[in-house]
Protein backbone atom coordinates (compact mmCIF):
# COMPACT_ATOMS: atom_id res chain seq x y z
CA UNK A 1 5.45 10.71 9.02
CA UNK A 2 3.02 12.00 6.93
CA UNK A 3 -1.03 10.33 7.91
CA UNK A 4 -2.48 8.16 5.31
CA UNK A 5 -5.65 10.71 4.81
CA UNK A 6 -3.12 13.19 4.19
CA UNK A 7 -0.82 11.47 1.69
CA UNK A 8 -4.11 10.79 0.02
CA UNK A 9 -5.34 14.16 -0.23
CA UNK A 10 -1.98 15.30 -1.53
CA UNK A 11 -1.93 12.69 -4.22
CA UNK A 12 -5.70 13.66 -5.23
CA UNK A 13 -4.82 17.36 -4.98
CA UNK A 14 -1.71 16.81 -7.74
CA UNK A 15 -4.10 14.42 -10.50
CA UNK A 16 -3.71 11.09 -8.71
CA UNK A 17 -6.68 9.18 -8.93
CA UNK A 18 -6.81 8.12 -5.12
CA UNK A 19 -8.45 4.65 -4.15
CA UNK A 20 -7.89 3.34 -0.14
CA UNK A 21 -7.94 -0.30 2.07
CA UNK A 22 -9.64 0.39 5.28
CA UNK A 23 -12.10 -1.41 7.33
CA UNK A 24 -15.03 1.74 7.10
CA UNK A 25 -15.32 4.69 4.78
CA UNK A 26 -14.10 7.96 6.20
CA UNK A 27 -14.08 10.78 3.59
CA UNK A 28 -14.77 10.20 -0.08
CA UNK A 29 -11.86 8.09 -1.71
CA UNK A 30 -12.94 4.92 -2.68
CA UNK A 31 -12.56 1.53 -1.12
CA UNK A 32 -11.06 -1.50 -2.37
CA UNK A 33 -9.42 -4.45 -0.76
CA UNK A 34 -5.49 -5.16 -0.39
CA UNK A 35 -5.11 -7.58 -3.18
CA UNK A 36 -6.93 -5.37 -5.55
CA UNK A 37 -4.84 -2.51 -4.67
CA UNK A 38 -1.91 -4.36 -5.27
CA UNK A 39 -2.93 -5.50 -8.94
CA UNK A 40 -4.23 -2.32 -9.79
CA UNK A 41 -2.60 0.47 -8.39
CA UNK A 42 1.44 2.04 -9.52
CA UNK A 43 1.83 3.15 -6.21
CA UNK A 44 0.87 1.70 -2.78
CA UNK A 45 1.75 4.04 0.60
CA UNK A 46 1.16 1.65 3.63
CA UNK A 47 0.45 3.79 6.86
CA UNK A 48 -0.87 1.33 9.34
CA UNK A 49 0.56 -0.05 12.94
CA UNK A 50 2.22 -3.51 13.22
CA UNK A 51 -0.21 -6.13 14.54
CA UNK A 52 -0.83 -9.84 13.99
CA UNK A 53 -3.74 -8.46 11.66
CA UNK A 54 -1.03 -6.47 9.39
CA UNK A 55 2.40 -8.35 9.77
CA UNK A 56 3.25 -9.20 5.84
CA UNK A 57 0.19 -7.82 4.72
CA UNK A 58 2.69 -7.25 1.56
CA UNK A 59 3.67 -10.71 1.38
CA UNK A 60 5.62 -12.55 -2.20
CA UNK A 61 1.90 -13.19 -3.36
CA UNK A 62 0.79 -9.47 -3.09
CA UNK A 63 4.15 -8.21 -4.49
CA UNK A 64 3.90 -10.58 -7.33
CA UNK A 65 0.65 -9.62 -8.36
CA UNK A 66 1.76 -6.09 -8.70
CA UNK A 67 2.32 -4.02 -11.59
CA UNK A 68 5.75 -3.96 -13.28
CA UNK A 69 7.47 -0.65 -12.07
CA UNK A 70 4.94 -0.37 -9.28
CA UNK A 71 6.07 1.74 -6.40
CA UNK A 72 5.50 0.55 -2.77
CA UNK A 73 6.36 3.28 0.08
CA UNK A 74 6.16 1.79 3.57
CA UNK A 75 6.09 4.40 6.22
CA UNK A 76 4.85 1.90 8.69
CA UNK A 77 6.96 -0.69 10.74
CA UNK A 78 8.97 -3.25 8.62
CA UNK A 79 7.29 -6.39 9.49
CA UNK A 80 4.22 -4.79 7.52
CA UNK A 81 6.23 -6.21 4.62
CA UNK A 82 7.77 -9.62 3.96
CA UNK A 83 11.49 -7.57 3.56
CA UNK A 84 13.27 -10.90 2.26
CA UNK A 85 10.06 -10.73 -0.76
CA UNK A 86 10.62 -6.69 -1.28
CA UNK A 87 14.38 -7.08 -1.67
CA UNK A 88 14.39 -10.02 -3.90
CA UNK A 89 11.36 -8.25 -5.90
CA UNK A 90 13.77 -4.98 -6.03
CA UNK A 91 16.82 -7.14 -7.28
CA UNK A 92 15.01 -8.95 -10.35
């Protein structure tokens, strides 16, 4: 698994325009909060460890509010996402 600093310097490095969701600023992406990334972004990558803080953090709320033909990559646990919300998003 690639580090979420890294998959953001990658992204920046091939013309993504890079914004991140963490609790302080480290480096020089931007910060904005989960349900703005969700509305505003075409692709979220969620790198972050299963906790009581981050189970569903993608929940049927966030997913709806995304963008039509958003991409979401989860490279951390499952829980992270609602799965039963991600699969019936995926099937519509």
């Amino acid at each position: 698994m690639i580090p979420g600093p890294k998959v953001a310097e990658i992204a920046r490095a091939i013309g993504c325009d890079v914004v991140v969701c963490r609790r302080k600023q480290e480096g020089d992406f931007p910060l904005a909060d989960i349900d703005t990334l969700c509305r505003e972004c075409d692709i979220i990558s969620l790198h972050v460890p299963l906790s009581e803080e981050t189970r569903n953090l993608i929940n049927r709320e966030r997913i709806e509010s995304m963008k039509r033909g958003a991409i979401l990559v989860n490279t951390a646990r499952g829980a992270v996402c609602d799965e039963k919300a991600v699969a019936e998003a995926a099937n519509k």
